[in-house]
PDB file of N, CA and C in Angstrom:
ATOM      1  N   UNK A   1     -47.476 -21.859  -6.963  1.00  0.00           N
ATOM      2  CA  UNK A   1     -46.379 -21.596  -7.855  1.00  0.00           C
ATOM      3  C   UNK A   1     -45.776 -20.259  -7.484  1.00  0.00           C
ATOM      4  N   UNK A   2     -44.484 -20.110  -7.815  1.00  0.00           N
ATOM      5  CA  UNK A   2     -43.717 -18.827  -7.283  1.00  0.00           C
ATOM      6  C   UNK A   2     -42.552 -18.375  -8.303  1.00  0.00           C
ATOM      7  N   UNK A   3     -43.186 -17.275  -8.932  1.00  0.00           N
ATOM      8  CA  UNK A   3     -42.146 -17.163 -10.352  1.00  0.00           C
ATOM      9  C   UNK A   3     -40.771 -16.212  -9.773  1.00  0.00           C
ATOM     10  N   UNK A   4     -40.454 -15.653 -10.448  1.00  0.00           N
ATOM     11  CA  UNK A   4     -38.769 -15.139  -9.881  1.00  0.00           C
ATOM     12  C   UNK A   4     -38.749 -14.411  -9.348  1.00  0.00           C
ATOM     13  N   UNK A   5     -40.044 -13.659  -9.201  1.00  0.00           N
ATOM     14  CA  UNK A   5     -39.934 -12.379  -8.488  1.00  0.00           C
ATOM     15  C   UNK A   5     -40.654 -12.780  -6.813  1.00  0.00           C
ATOM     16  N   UNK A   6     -41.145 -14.255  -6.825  1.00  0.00           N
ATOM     17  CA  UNK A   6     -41.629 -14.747  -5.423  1.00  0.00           C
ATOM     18  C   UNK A   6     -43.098 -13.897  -5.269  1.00  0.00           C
ATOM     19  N   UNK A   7     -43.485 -13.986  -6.473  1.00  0.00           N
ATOM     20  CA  UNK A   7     -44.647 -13.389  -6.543  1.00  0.00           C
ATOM     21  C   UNK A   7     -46.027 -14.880  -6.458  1.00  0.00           C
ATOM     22  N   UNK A   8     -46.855 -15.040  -5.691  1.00  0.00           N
ATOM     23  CA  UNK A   8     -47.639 -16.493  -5.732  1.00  0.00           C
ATOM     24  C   UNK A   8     -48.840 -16.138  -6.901  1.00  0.00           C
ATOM     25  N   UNK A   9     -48.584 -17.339  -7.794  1.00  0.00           N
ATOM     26  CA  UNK A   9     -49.748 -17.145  -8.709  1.00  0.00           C
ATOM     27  C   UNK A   9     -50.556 -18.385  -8.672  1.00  0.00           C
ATOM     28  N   UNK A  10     -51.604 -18.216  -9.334  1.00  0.00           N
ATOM     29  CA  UNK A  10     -52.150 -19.753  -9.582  1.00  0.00           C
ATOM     30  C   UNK A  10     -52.213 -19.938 -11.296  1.00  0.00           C
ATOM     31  N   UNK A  11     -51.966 -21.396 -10.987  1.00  0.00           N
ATOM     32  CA  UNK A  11     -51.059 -21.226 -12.360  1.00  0.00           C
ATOM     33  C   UNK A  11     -52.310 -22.835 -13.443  1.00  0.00           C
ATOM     34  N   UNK A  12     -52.472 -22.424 -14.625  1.00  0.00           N
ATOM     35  CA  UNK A  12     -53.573 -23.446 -15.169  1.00  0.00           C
ATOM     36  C   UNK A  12     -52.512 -23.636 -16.239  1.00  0.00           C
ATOM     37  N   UNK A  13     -53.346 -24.629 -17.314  1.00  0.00           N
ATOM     38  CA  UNK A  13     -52.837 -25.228 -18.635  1.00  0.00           C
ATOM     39  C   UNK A  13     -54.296 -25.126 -19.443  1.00  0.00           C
ATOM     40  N   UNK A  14     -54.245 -24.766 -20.366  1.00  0.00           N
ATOM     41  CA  UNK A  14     -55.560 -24.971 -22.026  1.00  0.00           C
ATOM     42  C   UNK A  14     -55.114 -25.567 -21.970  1.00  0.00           C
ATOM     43  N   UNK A  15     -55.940 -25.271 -23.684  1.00  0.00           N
ATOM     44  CA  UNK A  15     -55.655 -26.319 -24.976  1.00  0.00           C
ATOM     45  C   UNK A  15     -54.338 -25.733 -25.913  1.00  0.00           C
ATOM     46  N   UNK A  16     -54.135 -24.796 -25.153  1.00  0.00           N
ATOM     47  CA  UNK A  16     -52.766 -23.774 -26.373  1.00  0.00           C
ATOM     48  C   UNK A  16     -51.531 -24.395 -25.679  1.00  0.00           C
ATOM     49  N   UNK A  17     -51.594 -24.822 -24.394  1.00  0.00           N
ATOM     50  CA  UNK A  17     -50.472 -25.564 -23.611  1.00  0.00           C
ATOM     51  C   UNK A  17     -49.834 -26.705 -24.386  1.00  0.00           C
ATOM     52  N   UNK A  18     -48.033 -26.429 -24.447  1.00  0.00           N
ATOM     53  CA  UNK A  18     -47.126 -27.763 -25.235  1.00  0.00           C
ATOM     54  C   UNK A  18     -46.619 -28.528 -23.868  1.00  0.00           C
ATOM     55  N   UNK A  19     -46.894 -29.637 -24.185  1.00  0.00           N
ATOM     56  CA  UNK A  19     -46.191 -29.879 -22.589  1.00  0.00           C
ATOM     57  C   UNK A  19     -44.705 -31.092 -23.520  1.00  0.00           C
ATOM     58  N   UNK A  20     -43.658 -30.984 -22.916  1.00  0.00           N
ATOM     59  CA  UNK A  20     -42.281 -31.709 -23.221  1.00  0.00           C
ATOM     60  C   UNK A  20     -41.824 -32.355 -22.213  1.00  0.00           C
ATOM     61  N   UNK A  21     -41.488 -33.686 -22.124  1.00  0.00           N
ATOM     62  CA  UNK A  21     -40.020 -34.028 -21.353  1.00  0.00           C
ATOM     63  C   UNK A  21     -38.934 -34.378 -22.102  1.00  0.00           C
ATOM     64  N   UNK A  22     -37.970 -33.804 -22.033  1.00  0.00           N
ATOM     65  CA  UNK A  22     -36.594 -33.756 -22.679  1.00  0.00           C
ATOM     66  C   UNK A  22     -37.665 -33.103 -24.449  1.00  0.00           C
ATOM     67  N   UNK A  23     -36.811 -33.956 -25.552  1.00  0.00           N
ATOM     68  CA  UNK A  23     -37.151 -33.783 -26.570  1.00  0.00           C
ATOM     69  C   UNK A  23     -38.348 -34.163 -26.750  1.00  0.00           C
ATOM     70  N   UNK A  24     -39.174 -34.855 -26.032  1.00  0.00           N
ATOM     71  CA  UNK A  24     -40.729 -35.555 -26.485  1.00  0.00           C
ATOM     72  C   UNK A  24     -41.563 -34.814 -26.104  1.00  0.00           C
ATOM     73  N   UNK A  25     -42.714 -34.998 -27.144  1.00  0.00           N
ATOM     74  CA  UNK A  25     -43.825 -34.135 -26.460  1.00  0.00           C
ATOM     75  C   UNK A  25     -44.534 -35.224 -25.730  1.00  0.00           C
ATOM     76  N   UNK A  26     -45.544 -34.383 -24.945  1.00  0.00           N
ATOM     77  CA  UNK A  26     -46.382 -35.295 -23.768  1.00  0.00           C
ATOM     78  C   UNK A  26     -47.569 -34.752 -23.832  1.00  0.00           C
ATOM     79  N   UNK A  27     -48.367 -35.879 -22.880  1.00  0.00           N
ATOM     80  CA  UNK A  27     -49.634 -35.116 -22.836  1.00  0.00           C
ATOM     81  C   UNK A  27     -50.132 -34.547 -21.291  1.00  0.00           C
ATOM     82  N   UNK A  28     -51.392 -33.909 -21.371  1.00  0.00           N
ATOM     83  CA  UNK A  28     -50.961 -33.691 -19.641  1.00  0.00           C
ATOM     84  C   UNK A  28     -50.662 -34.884 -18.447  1.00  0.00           C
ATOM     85  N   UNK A  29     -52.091 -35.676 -18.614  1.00  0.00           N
ATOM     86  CA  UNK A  29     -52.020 -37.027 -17.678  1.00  0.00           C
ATOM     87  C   UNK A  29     -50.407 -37.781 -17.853  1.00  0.00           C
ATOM     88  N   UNK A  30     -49.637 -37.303 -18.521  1.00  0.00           N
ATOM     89  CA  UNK A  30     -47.973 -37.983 -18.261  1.00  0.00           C
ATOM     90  C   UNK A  30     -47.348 -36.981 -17.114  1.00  0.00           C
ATOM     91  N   UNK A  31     -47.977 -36.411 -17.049  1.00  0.00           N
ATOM     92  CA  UNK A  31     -47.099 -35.298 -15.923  1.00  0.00           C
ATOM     93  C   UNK A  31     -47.387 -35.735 -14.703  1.00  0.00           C
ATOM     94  N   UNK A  32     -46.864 -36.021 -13.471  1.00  0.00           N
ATOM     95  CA  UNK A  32     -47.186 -36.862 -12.312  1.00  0.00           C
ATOM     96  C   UNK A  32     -46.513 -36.158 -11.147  1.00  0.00           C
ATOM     97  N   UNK A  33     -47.505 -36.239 -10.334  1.00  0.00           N
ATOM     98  CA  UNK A  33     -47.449 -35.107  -8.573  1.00  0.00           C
ATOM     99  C   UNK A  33     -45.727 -36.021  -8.526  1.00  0.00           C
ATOM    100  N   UNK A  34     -45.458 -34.642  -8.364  1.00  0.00           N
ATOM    101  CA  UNK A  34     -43.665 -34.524  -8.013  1.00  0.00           C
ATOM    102  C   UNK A  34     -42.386 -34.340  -9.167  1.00  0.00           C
ATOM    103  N   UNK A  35     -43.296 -34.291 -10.574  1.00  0.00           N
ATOM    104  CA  UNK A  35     -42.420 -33.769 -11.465  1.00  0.00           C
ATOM    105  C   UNK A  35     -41.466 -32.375 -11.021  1.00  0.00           C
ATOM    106  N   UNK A  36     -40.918 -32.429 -11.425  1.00  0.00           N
ATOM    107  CA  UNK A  36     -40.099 -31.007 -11.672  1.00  0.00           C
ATOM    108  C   UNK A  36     -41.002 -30.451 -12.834  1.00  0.00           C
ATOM    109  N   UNK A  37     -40.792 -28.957 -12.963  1.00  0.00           N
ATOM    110  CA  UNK A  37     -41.776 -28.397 -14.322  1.00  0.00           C
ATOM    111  C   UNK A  37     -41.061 -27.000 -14.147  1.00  0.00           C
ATOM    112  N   UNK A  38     -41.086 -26.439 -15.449  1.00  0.00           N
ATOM    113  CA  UNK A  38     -40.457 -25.319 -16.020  1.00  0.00           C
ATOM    114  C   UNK A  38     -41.620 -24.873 -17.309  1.00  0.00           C
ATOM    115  N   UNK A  39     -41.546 -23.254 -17.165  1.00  0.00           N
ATOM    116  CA  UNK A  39     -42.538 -23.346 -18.374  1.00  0.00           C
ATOM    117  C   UNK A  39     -42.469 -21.513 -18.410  1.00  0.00           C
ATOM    118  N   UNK A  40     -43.162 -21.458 -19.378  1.00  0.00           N
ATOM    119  CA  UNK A  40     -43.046 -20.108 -19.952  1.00  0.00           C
ATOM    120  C   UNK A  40     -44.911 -19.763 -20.059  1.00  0.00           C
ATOM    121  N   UNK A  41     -45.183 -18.277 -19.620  1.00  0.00           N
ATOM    122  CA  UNK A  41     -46.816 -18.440 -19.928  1.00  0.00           C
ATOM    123  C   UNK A  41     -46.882 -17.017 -19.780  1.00  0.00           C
ATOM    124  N   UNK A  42     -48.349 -16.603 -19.567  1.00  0.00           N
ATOM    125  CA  UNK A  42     -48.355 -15.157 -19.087  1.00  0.00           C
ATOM    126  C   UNK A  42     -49.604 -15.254 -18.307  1.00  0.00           C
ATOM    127  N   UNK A  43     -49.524 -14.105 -17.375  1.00  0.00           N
ATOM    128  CA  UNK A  43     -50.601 -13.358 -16.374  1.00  0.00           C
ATOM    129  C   UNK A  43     -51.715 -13.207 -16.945  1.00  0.00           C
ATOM    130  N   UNK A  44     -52.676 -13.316 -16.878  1.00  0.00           N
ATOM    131  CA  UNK A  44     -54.055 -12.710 -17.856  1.00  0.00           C
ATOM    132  C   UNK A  44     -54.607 -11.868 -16.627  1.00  0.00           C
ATOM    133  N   UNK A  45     -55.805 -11.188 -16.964  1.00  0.00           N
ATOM    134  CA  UNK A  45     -56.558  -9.858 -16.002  1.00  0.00           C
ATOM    135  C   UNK A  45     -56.704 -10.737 -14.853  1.00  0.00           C
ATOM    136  N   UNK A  46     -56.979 -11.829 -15.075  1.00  0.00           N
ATOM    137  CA  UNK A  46     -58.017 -12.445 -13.895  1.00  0.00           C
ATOM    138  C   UNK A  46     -56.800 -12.843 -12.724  1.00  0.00           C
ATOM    139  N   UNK A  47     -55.174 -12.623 -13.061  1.00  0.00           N
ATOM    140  CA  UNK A  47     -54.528 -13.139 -12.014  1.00  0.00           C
ATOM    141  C   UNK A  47     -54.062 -14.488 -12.431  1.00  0.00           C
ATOM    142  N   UNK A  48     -54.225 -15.141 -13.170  1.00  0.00           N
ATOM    143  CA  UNK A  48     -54.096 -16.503 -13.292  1.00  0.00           C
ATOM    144  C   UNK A  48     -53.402 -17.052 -14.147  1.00  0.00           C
ATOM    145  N   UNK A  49     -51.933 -17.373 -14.324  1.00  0.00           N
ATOM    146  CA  UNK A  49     -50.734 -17.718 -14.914  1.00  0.00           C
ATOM    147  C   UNK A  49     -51.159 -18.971 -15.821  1.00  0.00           C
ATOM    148  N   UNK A  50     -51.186 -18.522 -16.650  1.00  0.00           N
ATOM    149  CA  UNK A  50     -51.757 -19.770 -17.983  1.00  0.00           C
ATOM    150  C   UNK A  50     -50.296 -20.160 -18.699  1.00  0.00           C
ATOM    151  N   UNK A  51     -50.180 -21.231 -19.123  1.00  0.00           N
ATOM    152  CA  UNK A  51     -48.607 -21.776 -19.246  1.00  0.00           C
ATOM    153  C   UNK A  51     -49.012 -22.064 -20.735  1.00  0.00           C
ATOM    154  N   UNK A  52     -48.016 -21.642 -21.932  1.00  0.00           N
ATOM    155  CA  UNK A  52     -48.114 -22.038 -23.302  1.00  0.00           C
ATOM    156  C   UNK A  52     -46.984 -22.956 -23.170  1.00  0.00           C
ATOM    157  N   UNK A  53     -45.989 -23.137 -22.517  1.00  0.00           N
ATOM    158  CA  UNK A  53     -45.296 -24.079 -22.828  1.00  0.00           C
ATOM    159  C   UNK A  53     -44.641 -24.957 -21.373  1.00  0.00           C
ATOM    160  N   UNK A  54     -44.510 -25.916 -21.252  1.00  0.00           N
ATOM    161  CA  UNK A  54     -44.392 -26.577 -20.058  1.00  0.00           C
ATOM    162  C   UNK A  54     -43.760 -27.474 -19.954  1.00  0.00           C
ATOM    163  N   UNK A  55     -42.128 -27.782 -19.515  1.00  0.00           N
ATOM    164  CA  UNK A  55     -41.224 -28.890 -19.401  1.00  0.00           C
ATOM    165  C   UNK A  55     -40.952 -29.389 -18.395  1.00  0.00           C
ATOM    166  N   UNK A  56     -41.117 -30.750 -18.820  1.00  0.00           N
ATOM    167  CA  UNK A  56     -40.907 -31.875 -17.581  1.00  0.00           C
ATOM    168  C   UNK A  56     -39.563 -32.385 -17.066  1.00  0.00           C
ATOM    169  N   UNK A  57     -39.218 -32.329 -15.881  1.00  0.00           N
ATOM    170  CA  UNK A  57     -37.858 -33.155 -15.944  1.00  0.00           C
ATOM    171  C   UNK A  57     -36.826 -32.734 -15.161  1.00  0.00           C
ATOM    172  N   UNK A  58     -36.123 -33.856 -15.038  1.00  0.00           N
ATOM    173  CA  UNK A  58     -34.797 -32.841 -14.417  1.00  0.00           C
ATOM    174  C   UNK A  58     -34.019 -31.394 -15.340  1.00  0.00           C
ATOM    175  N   UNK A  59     -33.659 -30.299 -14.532  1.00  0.00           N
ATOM    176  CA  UNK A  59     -33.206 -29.434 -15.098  1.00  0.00           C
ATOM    177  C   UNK A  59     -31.573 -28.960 -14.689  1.00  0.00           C
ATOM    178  N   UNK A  60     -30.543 -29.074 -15.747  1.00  0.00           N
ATOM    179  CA  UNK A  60     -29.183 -28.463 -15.570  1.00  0.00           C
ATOM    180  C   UNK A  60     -28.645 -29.182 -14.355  1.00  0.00           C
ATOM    181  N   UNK A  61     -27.581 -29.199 -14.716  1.00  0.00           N
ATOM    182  CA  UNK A  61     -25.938 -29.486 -14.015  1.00  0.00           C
ATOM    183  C   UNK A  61     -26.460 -30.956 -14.034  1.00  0.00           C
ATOM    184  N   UNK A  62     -25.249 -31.443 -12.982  1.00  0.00           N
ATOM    185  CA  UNK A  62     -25.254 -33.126 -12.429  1.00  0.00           C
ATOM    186  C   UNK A  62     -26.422 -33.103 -11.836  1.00  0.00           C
ATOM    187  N   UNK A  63     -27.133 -32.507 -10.729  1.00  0.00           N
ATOM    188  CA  UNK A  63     -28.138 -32.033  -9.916  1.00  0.00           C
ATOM    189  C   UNK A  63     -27.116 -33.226  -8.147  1.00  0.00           C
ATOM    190  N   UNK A  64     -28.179 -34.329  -8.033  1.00  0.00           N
ATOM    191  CA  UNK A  64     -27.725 -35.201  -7.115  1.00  0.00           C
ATOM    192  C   UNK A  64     -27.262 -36.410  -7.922  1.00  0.00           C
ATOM    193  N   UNK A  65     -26.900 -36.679  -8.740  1.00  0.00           N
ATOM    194  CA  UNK A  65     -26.483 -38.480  -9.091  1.00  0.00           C
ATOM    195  C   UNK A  65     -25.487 -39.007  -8.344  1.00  0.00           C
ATOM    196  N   UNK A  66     -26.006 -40.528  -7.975  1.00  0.00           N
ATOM    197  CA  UNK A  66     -25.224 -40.991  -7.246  1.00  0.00           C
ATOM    198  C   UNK A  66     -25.355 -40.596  -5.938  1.00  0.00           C
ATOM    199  N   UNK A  67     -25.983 -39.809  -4.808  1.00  0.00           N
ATOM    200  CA  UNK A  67     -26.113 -39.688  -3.802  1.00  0.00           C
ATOM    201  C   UNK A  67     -27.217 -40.462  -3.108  1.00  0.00           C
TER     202      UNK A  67
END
């Protein structure tokens, strides 16, 4: 994972983790190798980007439709 500053973290999910696609909530096993994901979390001592909130999905504009 590579947050904005292109900094590499390794990045987990708890039990405090919301995971969403669009308006629905989800659970983790709905999330599937090649989602898109967006999420908000923080650094803890150990280095390791823990995510409290986590969205699935396409994100903003048209992106590609139709191509």
């Amino acid at each position: 994972m590579y947050a904005a500053r292109l900094l590499h973290y390794t990045a987990e999910v708890d039990e405090n983790t919301s995971f969403r696609r669009g308006r629905d909530n989800i659970t983790f096993p709905e999330v599937k190798v090649g989602d898109r994901v967006m999420g908000r979390g923080k650094v803890g001592s150990n280095g390791v980007f823990v995510f409290e909130n986590l969205n699935v999905g396409g994100f903003g504009g048209r992106g590609r439709q139709g191509a």
